[in-house]
C-alpha atoms as a PDB file:
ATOM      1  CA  UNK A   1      16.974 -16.481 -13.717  1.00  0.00           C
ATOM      2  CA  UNK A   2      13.441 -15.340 -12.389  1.00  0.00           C
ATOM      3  CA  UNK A   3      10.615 -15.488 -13.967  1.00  0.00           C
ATOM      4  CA  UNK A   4       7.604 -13.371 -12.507  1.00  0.00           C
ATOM      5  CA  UNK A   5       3.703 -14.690 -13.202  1.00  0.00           C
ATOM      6  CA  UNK A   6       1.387 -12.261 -12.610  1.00  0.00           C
ATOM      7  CA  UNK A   7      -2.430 -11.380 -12.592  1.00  0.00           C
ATOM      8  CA  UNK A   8      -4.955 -14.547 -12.441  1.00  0.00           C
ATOM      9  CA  UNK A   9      -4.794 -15.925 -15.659  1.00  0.00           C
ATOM     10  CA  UNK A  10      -2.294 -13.828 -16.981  1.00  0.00           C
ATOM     11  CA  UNK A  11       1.227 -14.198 -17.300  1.00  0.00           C
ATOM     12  CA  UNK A  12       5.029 -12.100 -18.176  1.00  0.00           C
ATOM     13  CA  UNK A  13       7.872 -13.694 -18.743  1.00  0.00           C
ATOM     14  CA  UNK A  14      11.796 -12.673 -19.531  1.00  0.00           C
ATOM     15  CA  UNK A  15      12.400 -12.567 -23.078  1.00  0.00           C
ATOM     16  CA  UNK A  16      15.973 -14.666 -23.464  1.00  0.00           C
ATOM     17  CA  UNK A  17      17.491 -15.829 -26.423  1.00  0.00           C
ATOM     18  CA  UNK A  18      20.160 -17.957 -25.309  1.00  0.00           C
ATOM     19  CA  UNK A  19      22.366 -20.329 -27.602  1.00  0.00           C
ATOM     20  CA  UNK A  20      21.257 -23.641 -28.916  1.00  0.00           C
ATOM     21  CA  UNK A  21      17.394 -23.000 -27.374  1.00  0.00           C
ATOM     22  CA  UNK A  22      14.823 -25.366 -25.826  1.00  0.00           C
ATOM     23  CA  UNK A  23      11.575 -24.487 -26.093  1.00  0.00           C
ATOM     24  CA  UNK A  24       9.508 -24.280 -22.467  1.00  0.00           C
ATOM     25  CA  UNK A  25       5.719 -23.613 -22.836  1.00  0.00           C
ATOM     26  CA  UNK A  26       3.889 -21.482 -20.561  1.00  0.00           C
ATOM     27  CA  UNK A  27       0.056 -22.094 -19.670  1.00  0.00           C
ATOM     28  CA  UNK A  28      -2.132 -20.285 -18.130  1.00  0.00           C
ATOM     29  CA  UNK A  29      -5.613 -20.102 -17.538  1.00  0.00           C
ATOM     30  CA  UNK A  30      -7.374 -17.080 -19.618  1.00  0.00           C
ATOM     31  CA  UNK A  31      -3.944 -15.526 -21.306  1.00  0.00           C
ATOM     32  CA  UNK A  32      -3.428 -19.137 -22.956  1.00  0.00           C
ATOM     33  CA  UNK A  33       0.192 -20.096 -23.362  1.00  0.00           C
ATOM     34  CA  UNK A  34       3.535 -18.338 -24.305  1.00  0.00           C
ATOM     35  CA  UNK A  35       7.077 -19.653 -25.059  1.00  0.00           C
ATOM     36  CA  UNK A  36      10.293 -19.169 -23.429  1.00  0.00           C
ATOM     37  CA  UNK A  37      13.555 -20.264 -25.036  1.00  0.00           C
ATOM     38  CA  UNK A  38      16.464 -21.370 -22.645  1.00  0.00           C
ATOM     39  CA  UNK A  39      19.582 -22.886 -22.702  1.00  0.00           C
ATOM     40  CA  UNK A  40      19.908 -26.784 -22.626  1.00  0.00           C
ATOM     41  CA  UNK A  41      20.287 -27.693 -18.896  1.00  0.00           C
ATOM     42  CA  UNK A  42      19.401 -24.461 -17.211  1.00  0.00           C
ATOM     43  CA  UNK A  43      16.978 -24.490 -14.816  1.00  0.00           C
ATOM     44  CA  UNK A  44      14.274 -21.240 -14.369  1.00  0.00           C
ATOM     45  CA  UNK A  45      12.763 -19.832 -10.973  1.00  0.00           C
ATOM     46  CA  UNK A  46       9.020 -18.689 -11.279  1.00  0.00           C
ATOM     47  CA  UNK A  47       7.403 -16.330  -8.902  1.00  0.00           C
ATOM     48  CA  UNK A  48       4.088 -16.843  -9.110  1.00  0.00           C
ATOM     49  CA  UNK A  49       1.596 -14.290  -8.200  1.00  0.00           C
ATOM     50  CA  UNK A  50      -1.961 -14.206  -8.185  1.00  0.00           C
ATOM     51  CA  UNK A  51      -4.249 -11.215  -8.626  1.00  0.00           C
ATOM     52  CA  UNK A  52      -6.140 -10.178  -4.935  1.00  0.00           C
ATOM     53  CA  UNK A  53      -9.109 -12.614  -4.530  1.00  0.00           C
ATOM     54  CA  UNK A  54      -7.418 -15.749  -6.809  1.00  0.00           C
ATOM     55  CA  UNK A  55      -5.265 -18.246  -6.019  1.00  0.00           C
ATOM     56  CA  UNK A  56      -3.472 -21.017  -7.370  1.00  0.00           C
ATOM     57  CA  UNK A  57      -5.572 -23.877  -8.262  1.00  0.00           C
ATOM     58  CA  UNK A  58      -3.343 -26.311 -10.013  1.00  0.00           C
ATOM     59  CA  UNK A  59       0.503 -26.516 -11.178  1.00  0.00           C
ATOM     60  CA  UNK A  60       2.292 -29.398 -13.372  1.00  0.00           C
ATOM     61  CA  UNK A  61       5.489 -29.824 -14.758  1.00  0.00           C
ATOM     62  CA  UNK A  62       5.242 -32.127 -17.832  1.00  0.00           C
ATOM     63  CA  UNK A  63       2.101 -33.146 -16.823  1.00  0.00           C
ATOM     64  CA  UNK A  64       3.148 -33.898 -13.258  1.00  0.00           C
ATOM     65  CA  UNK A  65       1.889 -31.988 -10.227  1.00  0.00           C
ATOM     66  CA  UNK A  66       4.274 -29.742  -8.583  1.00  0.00           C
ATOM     67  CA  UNK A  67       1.850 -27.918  -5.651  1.00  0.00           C
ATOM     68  CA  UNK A  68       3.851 -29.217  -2.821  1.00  0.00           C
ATOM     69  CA  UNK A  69       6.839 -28.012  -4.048  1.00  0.00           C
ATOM     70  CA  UNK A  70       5.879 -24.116  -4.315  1.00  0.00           C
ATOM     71  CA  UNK A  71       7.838 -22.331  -1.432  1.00  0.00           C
ATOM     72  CA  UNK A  72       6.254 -18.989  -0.905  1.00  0.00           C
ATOM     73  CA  UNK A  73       4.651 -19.397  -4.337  1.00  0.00           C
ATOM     74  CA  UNK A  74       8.153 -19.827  -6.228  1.00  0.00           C
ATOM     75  CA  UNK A  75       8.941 -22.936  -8.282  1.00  0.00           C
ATOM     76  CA  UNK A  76      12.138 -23.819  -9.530  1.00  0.00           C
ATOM     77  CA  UNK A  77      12.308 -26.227 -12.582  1.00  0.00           C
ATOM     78  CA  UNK A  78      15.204 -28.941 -12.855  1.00  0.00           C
ATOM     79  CA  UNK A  79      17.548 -28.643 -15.766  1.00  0.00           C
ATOM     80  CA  UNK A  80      15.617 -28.554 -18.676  1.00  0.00           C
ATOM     81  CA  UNK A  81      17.148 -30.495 -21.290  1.00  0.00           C
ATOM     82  CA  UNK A  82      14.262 -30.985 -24.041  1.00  0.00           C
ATOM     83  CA  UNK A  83      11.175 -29.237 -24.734  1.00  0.00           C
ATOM     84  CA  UNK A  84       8.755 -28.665 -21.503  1.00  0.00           C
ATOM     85  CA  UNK A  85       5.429 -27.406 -20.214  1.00  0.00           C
ATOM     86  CA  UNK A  86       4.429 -25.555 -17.274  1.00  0.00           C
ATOM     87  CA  UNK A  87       0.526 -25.172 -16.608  1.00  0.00           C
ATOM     88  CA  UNK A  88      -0.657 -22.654 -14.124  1.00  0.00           C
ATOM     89  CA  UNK A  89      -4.744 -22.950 -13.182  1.00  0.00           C
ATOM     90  CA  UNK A  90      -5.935 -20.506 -10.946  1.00  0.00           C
ATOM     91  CA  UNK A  91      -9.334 -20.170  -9.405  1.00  0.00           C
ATOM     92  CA  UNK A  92     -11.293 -17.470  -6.921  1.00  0.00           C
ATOM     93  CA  UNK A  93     -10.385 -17.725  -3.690  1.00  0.00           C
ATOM     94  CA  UNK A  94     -12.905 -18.279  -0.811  1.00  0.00           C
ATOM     95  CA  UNK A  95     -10.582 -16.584   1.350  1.00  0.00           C
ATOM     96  CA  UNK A  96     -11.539 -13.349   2.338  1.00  0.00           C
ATOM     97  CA  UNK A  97      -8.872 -10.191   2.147  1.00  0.00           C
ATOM     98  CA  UNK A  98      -7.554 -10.001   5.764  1.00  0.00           C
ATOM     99  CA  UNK A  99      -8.794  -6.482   7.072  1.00  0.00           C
ATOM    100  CA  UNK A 100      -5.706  -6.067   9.128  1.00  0.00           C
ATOM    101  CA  UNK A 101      -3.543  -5.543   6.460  1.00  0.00           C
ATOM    102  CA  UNK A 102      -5.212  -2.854   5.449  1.00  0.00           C
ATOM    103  CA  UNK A 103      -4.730  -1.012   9.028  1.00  0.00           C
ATOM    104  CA  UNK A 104      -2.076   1.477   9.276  1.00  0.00           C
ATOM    105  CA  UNK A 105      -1.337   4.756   7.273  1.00  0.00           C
ATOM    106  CA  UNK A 106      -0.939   5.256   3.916  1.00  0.00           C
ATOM    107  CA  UNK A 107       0.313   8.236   1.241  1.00  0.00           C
ATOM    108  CA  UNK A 108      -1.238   8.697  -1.687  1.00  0.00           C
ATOM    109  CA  UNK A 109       1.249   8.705  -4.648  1.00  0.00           C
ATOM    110  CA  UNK A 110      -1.270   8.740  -7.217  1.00  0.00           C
ATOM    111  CA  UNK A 111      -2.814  12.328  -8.389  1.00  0.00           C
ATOM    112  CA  UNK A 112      -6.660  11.962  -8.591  1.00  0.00           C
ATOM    113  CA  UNK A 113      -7.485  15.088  -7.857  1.00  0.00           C
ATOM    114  CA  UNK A 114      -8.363  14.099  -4.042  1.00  0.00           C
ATOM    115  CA  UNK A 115      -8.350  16.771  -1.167  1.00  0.00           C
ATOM    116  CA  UNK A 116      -6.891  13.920   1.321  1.00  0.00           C
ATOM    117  CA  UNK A 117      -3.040  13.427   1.094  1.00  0.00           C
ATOM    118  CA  UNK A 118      -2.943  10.479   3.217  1.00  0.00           C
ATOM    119  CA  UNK A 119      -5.335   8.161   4.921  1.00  0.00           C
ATOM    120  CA  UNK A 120      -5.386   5.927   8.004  1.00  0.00           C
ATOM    121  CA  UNK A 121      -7.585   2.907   8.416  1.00  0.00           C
ATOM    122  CA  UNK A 122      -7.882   2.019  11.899  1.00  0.00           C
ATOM    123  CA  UNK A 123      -8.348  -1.765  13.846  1.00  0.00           C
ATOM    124  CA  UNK A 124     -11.394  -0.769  15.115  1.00  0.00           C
ATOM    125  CA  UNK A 125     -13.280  -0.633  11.648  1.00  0.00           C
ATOM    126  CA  UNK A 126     -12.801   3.330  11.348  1.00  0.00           C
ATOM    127  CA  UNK A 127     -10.842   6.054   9.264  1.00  0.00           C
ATOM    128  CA  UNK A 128      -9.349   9.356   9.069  1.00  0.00           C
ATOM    129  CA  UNK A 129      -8.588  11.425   6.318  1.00  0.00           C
ATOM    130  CA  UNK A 130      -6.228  14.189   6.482  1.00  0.00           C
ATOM    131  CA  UNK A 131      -3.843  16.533   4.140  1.00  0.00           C
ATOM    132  CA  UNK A 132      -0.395  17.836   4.702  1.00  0.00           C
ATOM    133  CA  UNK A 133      -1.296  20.864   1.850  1.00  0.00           C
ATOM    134  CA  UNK A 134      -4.717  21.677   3.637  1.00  0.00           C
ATOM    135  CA  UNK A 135      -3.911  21.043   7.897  1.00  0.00           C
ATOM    136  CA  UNK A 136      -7.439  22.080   8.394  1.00  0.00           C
ATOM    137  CA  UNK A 137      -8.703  19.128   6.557  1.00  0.00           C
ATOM    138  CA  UNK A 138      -9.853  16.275   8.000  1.00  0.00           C
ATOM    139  CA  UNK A 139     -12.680  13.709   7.563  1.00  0.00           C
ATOM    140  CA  UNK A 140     -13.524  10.849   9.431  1.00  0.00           C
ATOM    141  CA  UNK A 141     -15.982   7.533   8.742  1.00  0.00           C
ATOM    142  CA  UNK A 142     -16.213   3.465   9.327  1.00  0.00           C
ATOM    143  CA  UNK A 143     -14.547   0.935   6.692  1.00  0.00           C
ATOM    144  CA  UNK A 144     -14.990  -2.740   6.307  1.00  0.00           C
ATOM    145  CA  UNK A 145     -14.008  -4.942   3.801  1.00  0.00           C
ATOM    146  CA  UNK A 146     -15.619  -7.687   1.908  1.00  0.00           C
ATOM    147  CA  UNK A 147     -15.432  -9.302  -1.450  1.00  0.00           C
ATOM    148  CA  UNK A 148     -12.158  -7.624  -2.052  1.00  0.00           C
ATOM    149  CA  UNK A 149     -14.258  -4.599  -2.382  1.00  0.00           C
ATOM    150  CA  UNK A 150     -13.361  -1.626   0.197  1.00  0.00           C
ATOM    151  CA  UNK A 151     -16.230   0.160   1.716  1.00  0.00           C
ATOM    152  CA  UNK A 152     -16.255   3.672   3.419  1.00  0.00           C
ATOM    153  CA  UNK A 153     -19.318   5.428   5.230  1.00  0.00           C
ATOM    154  CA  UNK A 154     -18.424   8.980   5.760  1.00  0.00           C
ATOM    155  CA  UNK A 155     -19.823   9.928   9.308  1.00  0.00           C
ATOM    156  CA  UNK A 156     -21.616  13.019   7.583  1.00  0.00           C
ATOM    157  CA  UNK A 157     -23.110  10.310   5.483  1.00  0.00           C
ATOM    158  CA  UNK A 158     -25.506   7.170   5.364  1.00  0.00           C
ATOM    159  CA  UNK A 159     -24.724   5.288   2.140  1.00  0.00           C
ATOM    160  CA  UNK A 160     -21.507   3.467   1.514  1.00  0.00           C
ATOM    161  CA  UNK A 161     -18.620   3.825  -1.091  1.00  0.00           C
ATOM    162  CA  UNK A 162     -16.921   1.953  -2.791  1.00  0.00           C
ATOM    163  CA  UNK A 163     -13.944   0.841  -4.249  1.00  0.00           C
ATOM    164  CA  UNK A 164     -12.593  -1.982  -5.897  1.00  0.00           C
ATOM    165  CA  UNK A 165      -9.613  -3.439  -4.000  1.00  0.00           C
ATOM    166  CA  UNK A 166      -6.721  -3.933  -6.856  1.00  0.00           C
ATOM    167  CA  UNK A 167      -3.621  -4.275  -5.233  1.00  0.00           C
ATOM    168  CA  UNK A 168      -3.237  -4.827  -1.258  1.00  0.00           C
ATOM    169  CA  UNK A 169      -0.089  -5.797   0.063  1.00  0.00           C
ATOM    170  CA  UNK A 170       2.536  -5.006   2.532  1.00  0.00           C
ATOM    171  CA  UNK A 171       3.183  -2.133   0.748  1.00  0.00           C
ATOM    172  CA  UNK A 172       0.739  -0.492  -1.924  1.00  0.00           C
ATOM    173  CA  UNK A 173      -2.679  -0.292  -1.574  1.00  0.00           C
ATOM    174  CA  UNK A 174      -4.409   0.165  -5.439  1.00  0.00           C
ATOM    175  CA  UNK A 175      -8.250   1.176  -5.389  1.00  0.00           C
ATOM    176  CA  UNK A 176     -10.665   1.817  -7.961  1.00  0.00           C
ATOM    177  CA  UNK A 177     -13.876   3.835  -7.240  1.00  0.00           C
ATOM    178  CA  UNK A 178     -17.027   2.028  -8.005  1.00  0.00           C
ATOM    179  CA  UNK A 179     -20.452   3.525  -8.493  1.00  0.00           C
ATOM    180  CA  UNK A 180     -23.578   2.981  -6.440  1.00  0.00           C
ATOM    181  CA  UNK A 181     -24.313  -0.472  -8.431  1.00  0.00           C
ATOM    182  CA  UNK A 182     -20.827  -1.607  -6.896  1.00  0.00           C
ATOM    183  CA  UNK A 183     -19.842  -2.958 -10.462  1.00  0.00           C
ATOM    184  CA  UNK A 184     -19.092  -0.064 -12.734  1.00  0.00           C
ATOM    185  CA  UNK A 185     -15.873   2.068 -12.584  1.00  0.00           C
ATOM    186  CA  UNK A 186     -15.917   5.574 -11.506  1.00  0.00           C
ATOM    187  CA  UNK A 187     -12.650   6.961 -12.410  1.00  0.00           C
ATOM    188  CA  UNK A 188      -9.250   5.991 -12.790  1.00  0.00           C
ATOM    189  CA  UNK A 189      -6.930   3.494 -10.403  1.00  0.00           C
ATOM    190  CA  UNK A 190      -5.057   5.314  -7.620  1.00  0.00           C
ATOM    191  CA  UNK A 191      -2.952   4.243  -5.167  1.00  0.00           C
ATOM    192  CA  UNK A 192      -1.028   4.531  -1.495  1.00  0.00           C
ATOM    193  CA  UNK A 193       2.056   3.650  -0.283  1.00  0.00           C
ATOM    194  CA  UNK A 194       2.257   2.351   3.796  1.00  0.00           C
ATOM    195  CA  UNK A 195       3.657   4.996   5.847  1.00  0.00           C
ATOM    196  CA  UNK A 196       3.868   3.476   9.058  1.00  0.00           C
ATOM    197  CA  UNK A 197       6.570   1.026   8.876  1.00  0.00           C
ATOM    198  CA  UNK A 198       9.461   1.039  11.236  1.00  0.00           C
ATOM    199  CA  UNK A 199      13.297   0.836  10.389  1.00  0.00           C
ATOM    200  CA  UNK A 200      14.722  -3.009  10.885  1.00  0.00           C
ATOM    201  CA  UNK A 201      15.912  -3.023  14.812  1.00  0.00           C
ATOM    202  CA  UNK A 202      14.147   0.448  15.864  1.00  0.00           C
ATOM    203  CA  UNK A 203      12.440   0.002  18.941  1.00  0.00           C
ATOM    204  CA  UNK A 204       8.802   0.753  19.490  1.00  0.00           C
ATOM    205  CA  UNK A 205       7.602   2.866  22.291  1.00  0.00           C
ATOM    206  CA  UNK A 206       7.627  -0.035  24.456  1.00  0.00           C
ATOM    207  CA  UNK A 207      11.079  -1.037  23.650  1.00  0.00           C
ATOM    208  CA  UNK A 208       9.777  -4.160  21.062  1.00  0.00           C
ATOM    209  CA  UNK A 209      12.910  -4.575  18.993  1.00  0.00           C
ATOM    210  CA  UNK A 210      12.368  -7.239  15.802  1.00  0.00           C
ATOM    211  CA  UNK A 211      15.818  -8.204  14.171  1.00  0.00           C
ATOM    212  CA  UNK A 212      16.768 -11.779  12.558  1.00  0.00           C
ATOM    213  CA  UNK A 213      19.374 -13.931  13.033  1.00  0.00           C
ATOM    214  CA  UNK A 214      20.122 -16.902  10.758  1.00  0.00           C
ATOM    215  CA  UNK A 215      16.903 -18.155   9.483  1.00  0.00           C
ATOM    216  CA  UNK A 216      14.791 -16.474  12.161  1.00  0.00           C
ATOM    217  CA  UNK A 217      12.707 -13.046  13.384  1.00  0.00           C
ATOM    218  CA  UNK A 218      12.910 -13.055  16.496  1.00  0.00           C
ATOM    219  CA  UNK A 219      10.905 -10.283  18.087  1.00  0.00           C
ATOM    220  CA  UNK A 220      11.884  -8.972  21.512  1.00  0.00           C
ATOM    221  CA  UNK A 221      10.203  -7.129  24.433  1.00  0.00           C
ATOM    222  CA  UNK A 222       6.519  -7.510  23.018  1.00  0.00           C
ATOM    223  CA  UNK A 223       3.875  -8.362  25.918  1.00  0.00           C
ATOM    224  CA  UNK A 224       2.500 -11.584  25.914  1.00  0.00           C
ATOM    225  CA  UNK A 225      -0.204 -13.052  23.516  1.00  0.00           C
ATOM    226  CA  UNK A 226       0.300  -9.566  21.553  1.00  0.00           C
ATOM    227  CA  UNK A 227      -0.717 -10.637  17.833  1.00  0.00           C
ATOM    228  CA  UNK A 228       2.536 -11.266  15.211  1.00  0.00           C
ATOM    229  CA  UNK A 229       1.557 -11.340  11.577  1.00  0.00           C
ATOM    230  CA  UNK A 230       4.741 -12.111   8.964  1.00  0.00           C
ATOM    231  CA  UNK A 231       3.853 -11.059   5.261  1.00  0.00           C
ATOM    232  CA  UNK A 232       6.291 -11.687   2.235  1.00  0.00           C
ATOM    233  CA  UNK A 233       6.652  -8.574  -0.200  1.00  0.00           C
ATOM    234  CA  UNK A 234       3.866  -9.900  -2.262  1.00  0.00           C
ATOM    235  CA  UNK A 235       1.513  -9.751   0.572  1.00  0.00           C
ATOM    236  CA  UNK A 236       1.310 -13.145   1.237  1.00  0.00           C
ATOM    237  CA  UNK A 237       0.492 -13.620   4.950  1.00  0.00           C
ATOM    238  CA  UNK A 238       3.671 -16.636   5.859  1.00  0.00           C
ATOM    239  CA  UNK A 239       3.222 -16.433   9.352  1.00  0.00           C
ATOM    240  CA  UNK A 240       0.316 -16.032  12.124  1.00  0.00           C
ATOM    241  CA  UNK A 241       1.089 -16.328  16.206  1.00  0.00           C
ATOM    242  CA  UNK A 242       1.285 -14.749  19.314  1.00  0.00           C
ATOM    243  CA  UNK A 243       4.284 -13.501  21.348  1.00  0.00           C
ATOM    244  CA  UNK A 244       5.052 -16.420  23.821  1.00  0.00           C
ATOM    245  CA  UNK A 245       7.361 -14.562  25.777  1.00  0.00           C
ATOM    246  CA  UNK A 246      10.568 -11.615  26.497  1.00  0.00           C
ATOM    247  CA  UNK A 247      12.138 -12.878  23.475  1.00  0.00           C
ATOM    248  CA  UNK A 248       9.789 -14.793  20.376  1.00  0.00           C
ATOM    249  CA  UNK A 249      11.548 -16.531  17.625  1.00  0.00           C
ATOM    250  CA  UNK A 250      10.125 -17.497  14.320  1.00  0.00           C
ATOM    251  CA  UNK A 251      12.150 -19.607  11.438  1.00  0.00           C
ATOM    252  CA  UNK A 252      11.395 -19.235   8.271  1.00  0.00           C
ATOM    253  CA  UNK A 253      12.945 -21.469   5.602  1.00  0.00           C
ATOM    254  CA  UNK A 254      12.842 -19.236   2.560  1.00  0.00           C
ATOM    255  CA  UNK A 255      15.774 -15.904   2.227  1.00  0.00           C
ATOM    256  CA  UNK A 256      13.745 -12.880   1.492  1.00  0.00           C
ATOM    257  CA  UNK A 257      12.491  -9.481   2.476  1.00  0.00           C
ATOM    258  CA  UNK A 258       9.404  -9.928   5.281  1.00  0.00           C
ATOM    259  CA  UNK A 259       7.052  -7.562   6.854  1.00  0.00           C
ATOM    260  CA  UNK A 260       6.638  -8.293  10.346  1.00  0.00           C
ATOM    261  CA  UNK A 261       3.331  -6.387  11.660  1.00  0.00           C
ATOM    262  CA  UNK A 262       2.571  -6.524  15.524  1.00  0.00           C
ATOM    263  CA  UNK A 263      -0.360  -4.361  16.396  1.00  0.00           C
ATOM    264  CA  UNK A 264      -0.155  -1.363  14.480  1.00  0.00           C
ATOM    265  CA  UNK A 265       3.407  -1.261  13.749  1.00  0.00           C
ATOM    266  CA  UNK A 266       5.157  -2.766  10.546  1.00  0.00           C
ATOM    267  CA  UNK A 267       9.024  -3.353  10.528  1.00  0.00           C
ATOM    268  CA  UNK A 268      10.809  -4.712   7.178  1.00  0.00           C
ATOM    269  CA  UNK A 269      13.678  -7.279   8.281  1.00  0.00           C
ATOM    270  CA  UNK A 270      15.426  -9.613   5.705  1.00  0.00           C
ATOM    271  CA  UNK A 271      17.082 -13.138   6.168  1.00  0.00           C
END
């Protein structure tokens, strides 16, 4: 069974009603606790997820701390055969959202009324708007990110917008507009899917192939000292190198689904 935690300070769990029930107790900081029955000697998987810009601060287990044994952010409790706490503290991270991963193309799946059906944000700290319903469209600008706040400078323009960064992962990007005091909302949430990803074992245009075997991505044909960055599903940046030669190899220990960026190129290979 997992169990997904979500949001700083907030948390969702699996209602089960199994027979004969423990009790296991659920804290976390700001949404307070909540109670999950189980079955006597079953043991429960947590992913654990913090909202952009937390992270965790503290876990226990009946009072003793479990950090170091978080793997990719899950936990797995032993068999729990009484009645059990787990307390989850998070805290604001100092760590800054990593502009690359917001580099690449994305769709907009979310109707807000916007001209713009896609948008690419570039390495070099610029962006491009265009529209498959309007070809003529097209409007262009310089991005950066701080603060998990996204801001955008249309080159037409001299102020910047922006947006509150919700979601940014491998995957979705969630924004929220914000108005010139960079605090109130302006709208609704919308979102974008990435766009740019590459098949599992599709070569790039200069033949990089990335494929696993066993435990490992190993990433082939890349030149050397080109940049590899290995993100879980959640976003969650696992791995950070350089190729190191013809063929690159990098174990993982955890099964999962991983997005391996190199450059501007994003493949999605599982172990």
């Amino acid at each position: 069974m997992i169990v997904l935690l979500s949001l700083a300070g907030h948390a969702k769990a699996q209602d089960v009603s199994p027979a004969a029930p423990i009790y296991l107790t659920i804290n976390c900081t700001e949404s307070g606790s909540l109670i999950q029955e189980v079955a006597s000697g079953n043991s429960v998987t947590y992913q654990i997820n913090p909202s952009i810009g937390w992270e965790i601060h503290t876990i226990t287990y009946n009072g003793d701390d479990i950090f170091s044994q978080l793997q990719n952010n899950r936990y797995t409790t032993p068999p729990i055969t009484a009645n059990s706490v787990l307390s989850v503290v998070f805290a604001k991270s100092d760590a800054p959202i990593e502009t690359p991963l917001i580099v690449g193309r994305w769709k907009l799946i979310t109707n807000n009324g916007q001209i713009a059906t896609h948008v690419t944000y570039n390495s070099d700290g610029t962006f491009r708007y265009t529209s498959v319903d309007e070809p003529d469209y097209e409007e262009q600008g310089s991005y950066k990110v701080e603060n998990n706040k996204l801001y955008e400078m249309f080159s037409d323009e001299d102020e910047w917008v922006m947006a509150e960064i919700i979601t940014l992962n491998s995957t979705i990007l969630t924004l929220r507009d914000l108005d010139d005091d960079g605090v109130t909302y302006a709208g609704e949430p919308y979102s974008y899917q990435r766009e740019d990803m590459t098949d599992i074992n599709t070569p790039l245009s200069d033949n990089i192939k990335v494929y696993t075997s066993q435990k490992s991505i190993i990433i082939k044909g890349a030149l050397p000292n080109t940049p590899i960055r290995v993100y879980s599903t959640f976003g969650q940046l696992v791995n950070n190198s350089n190729v190191t030669s013809d063929i690159t190899s990098i174990s993982l220990s955890q099964p999962g689904i991983y997005l391996v960026k190199i450059d501007n190129k994003t493949y999605k290979v599982g172990l």
